[in-house]
PDB file of N, CA and C in Angstrom:
ATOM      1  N   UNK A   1     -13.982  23.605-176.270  1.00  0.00           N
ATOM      2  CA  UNK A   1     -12.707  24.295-176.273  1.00  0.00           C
ATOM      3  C   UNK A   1     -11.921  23.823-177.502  1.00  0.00           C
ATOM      4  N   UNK A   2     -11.234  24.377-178.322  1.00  0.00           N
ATOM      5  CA  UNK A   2      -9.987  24.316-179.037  1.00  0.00           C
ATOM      6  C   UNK A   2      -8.668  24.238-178.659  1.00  0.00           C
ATOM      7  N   UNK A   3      -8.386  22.499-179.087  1.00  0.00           N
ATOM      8  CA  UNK A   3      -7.189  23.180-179.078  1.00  0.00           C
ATOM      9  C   UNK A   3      -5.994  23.162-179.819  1.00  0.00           C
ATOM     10  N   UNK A   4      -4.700  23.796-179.686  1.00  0.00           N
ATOM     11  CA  UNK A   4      -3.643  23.897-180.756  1.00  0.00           C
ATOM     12  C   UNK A   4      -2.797  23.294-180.914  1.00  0.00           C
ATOM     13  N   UNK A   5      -2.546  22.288-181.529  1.00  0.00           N
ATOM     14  CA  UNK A   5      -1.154  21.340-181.121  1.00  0.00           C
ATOM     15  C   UNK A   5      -0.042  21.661-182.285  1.00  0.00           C
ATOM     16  N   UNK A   6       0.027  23.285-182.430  1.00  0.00           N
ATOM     17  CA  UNK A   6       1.445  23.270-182.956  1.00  0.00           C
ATOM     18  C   UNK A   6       2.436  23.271-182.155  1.00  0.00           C
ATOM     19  N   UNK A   7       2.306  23.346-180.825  1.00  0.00           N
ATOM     20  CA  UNK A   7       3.380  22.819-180.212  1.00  0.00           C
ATOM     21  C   UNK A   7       4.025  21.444-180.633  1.00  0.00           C
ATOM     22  N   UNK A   8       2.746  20.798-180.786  1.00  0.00           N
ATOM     23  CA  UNK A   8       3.374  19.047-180.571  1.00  0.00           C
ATOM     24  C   UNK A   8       3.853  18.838-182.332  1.00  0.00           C
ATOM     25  N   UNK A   9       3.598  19.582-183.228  1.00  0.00           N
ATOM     26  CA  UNK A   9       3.605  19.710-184.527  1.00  0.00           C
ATOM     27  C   UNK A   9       4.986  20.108-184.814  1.00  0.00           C
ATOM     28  N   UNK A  10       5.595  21.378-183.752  1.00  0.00           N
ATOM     29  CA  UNK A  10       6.925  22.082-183.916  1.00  0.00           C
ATOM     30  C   UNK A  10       7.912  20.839-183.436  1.00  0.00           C
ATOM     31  N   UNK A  11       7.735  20.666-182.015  1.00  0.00           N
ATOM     32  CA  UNK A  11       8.341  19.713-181.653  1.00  0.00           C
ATOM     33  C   UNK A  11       8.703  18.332-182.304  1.00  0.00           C
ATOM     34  N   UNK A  12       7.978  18.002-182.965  1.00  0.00           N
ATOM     35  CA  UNK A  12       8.103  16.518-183.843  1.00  0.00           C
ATOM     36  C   UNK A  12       8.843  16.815-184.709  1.00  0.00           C
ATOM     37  N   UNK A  13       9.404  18.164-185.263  1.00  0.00           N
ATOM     38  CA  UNK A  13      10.195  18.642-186.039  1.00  0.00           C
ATOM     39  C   UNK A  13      11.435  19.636-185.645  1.00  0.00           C
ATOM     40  N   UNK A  14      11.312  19.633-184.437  1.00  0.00           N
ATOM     41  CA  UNK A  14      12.495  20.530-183.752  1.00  0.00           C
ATOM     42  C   UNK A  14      12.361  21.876-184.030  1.00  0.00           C
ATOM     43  N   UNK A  15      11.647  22.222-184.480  1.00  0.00           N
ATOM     44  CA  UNK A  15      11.356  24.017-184.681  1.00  0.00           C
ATOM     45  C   UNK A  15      11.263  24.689-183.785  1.00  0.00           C
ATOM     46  N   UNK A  16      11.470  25.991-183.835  1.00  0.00           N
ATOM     47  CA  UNK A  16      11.788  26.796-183.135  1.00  0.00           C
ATOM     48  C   UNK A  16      10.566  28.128-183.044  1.00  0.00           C
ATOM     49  N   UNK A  17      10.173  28.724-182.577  1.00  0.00           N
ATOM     50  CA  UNK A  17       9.133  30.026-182.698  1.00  0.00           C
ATOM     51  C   UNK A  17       9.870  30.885-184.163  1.00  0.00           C
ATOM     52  N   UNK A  18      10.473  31.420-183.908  1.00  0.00           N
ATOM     53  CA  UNK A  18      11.550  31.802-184.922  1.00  0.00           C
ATOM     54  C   UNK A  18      11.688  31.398-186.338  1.00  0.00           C
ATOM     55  N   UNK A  19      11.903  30.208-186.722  1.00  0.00           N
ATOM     56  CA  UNK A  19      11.851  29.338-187.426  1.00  0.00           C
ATOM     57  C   UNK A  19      10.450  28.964-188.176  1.00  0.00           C
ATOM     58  N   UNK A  20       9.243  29.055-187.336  1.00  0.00           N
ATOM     59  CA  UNK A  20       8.256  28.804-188.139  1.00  0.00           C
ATOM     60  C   UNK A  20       7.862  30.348-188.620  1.00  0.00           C
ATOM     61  N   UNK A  21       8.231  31.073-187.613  1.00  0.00           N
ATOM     62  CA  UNK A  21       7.750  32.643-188.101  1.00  0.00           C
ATOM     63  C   UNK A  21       8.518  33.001-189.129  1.00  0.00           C
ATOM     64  N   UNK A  22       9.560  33.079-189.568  1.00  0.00           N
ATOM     65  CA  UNK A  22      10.648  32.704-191.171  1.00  0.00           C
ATOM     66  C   UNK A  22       9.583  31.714-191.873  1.00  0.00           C
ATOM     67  N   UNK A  23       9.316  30.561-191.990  1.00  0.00           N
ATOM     68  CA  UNK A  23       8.837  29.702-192.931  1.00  0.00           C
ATOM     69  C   UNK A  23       7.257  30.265-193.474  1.00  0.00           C
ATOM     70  N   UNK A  24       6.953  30.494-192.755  1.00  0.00           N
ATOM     71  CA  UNK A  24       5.326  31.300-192.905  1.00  0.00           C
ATOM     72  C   UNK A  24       5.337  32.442-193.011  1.00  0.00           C
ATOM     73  N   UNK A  25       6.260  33.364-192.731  1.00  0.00           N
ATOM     74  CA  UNK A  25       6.088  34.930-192.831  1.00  0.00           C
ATOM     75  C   UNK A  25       4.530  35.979-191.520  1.00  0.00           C
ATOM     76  N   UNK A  26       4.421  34.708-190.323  1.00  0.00           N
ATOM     77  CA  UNK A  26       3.848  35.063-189.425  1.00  0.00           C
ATOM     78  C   UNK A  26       4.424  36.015-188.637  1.00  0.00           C
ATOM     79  N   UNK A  27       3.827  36.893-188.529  1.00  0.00           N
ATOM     80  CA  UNK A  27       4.587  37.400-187.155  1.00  0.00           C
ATOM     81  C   UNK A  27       5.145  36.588-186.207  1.00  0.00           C
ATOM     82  N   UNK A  28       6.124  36.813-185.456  1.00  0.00           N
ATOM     83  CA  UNK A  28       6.561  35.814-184.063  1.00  0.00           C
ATOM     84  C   UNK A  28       5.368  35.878-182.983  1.00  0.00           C
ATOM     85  N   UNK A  29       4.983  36.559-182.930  1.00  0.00           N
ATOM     86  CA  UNK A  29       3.701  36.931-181.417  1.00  0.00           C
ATOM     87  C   UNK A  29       2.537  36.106-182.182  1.00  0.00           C
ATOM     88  N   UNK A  30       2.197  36.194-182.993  1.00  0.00           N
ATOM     89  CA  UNK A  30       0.852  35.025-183.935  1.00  0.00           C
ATOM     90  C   UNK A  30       1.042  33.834-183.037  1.00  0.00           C
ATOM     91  N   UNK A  31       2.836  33.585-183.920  1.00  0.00           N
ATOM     92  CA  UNK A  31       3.206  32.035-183.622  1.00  0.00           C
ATOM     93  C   UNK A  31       2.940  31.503-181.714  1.00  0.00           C
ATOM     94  N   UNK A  32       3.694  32.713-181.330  1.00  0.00           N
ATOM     95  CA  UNK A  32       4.541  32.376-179.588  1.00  0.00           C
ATOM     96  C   UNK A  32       2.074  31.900-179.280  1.00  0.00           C
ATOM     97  N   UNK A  33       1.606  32.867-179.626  1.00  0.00           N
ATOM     98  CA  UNK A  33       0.087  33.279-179.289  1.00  0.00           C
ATOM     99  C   UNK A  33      -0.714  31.443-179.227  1.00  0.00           C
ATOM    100  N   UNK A  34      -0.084  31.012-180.201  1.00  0.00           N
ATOM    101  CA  UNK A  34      -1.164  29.597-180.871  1.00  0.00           C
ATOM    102  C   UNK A  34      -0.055  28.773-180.051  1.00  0.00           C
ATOM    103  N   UNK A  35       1.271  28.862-179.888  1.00  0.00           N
ATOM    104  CA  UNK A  35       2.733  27.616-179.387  1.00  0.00           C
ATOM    105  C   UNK A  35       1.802  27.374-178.114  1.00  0.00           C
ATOM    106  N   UNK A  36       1.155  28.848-177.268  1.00  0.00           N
ATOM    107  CA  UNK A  36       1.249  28.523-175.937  1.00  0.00           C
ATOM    108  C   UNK A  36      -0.516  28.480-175.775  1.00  0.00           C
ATOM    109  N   UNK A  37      -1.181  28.319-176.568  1.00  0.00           N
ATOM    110  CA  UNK A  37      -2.573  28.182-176.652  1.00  0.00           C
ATOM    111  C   UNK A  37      -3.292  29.062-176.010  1.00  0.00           C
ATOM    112  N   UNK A  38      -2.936  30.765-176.209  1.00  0.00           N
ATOM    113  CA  UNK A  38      -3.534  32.034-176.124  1.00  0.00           C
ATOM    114  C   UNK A  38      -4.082  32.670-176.312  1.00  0.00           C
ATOM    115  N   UNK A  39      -3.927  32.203-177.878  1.00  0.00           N
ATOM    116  CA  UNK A  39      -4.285  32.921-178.969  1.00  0.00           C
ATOM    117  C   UNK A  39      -5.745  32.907-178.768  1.00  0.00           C
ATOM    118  N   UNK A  40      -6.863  34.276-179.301  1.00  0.00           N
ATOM    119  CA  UNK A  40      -8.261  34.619-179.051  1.00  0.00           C
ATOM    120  C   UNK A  40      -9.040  34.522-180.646  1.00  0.00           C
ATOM    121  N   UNK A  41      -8.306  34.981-181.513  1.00  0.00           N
ATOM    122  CA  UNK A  41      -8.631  34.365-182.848  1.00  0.00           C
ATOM    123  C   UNK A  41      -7.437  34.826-183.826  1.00  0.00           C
ATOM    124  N   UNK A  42      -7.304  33.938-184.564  1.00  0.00           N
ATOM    125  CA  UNK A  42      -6.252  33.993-186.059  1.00  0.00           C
ATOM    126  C   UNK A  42      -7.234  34.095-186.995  1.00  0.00           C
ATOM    127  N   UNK A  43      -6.488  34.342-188.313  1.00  0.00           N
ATOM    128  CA  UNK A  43      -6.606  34.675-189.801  1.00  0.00           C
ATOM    129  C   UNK A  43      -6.493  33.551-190.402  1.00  0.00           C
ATOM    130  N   UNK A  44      -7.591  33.005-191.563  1.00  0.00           N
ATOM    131  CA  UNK A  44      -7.422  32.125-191.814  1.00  0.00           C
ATOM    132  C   UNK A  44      -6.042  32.101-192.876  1.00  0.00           C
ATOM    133  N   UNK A  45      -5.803  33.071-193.186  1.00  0.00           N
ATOM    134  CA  UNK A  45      -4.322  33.035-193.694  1.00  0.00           C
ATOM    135  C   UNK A  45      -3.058  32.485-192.857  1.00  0.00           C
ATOM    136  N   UNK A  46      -3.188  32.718-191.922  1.00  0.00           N
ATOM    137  CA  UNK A  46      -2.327  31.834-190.915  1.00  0.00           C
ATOM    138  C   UNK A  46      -2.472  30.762-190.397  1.00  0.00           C
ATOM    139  N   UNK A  47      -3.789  30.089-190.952  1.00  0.00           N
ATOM    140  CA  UNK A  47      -3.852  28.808-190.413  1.00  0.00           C
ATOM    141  C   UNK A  47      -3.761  28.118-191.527  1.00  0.00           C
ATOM    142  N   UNK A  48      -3.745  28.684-192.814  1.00  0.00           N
ATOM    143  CA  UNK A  48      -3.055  28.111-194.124  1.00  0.00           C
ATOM    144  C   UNK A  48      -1.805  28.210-194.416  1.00  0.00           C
ATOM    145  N   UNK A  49      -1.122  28.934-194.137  1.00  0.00           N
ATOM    146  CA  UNK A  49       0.467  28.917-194.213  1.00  0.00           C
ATOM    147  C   UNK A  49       0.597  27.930-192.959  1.00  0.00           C
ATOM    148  N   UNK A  50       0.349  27.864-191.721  1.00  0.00           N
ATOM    149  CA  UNK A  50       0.725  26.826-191.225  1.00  0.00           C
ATOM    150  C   UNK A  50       0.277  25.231-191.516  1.00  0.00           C
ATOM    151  N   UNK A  51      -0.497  25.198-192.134  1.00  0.00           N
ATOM    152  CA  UNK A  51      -1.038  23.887-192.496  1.00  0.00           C
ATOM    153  C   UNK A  51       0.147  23.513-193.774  1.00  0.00           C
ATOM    154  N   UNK A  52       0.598  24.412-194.633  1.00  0.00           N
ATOM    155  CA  UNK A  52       1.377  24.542-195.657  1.00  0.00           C
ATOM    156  C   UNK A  52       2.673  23.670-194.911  1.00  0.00           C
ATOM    157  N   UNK A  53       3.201  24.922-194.122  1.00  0.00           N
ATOM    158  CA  UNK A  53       4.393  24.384-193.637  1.00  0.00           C
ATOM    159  C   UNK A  53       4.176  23.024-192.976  1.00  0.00           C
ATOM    160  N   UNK A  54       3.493  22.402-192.261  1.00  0.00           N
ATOM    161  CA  UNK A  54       3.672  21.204-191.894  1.00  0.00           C
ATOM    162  C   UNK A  54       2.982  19.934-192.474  1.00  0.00           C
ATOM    163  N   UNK A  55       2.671  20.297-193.847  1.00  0.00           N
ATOM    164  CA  UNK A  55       1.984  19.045-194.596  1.00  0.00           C
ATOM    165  C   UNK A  55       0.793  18.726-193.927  1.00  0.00           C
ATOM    166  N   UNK A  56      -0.270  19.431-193.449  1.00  0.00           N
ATOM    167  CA  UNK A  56      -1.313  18.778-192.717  1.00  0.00           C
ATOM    168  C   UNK A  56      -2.353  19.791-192.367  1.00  0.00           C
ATOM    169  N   UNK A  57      -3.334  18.945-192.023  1.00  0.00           N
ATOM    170  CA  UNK A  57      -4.834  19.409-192.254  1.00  0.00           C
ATOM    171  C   UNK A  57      -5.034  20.425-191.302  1.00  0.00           C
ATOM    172  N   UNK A  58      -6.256  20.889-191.411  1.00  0.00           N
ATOM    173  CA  UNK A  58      -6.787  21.894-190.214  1.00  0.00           C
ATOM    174  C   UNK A  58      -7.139  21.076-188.889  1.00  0.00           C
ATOM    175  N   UNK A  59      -7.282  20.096-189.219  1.00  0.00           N
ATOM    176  CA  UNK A  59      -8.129  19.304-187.790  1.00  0.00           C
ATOM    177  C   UNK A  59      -7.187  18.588-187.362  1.00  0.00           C
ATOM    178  N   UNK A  60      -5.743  18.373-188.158  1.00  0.00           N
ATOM    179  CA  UNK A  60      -4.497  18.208-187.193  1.00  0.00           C
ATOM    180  C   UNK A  60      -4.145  19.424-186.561  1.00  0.00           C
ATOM    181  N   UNK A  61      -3.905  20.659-187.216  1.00  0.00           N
ATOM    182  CA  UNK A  61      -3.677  21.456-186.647  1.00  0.00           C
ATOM    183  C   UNK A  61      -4.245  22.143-185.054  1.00  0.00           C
ATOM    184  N   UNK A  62      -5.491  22.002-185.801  1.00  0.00           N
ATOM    185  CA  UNK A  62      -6.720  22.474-184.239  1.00  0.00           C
ATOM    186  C   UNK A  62      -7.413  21.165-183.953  1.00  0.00           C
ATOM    187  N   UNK A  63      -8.011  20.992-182.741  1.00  0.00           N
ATOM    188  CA  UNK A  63      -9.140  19.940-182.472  1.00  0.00           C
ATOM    189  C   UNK A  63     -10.037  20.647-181.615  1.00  0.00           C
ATOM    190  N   UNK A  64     -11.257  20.137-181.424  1.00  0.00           N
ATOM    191  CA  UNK A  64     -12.261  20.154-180.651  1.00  0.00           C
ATOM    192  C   UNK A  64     -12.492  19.479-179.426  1.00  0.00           C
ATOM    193  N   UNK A  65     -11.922  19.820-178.392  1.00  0.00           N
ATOM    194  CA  UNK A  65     -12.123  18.731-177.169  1.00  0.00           C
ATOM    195  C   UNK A  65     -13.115  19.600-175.944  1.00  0.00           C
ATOM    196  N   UNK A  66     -13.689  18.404-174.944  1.00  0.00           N
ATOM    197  CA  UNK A  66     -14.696  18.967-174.130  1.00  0.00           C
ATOM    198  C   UNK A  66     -14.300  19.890-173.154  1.00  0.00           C
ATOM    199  N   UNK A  67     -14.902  20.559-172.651  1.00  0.00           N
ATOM    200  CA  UNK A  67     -14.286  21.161-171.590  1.00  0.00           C
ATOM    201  C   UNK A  67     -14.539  20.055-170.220  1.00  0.00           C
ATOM    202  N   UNK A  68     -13.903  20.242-169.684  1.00  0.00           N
ATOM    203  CA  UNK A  68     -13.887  19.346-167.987  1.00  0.00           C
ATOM    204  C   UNK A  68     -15.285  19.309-167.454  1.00  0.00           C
ATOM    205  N   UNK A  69     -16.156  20.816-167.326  1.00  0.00           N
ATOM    206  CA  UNK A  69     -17.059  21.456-167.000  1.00  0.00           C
ATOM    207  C   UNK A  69     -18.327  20.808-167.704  1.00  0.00           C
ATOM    208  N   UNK A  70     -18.145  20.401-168.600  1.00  0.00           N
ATOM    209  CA  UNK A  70     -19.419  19.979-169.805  1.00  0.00           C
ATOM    210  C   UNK A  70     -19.588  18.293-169.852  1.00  0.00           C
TER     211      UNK A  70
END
């Protein structure tokens, strides 16, 4: 499973859905899609503007963890 910790990324910075969708030029539904770990697949253009905006890598951004099941 993947997963997304721009939540914990926004939060460490007080951002807002809104706010990152202004800084990146994402749609808001992209953003709200990955905040609440929904999202089914992104553009790697959006996972470069977000890496942009928060100074940091892809593998901060996403991780790889097990599923419970496995």
């Amino acid at each position: 499973m993947i997963r997304c910790n721009l939540s914990r990324l926004m939060g460490e910075r007080k951002m807002k859905v809104v706010d990152v969708a202004r800084e990146t030029g994402l749609h808001r539904h992209t953003v709200t899609a990955l905040y609440k770990e929904t999202a089914q697949r992104i553009e790697l253009d959006a996972i470069d503007a977000l890496c942009n905006l928060f100074e940091c890598s892809v593998c901060e951004l996403f991780e790889r963890v097990n599923n419970e099941n496995e």
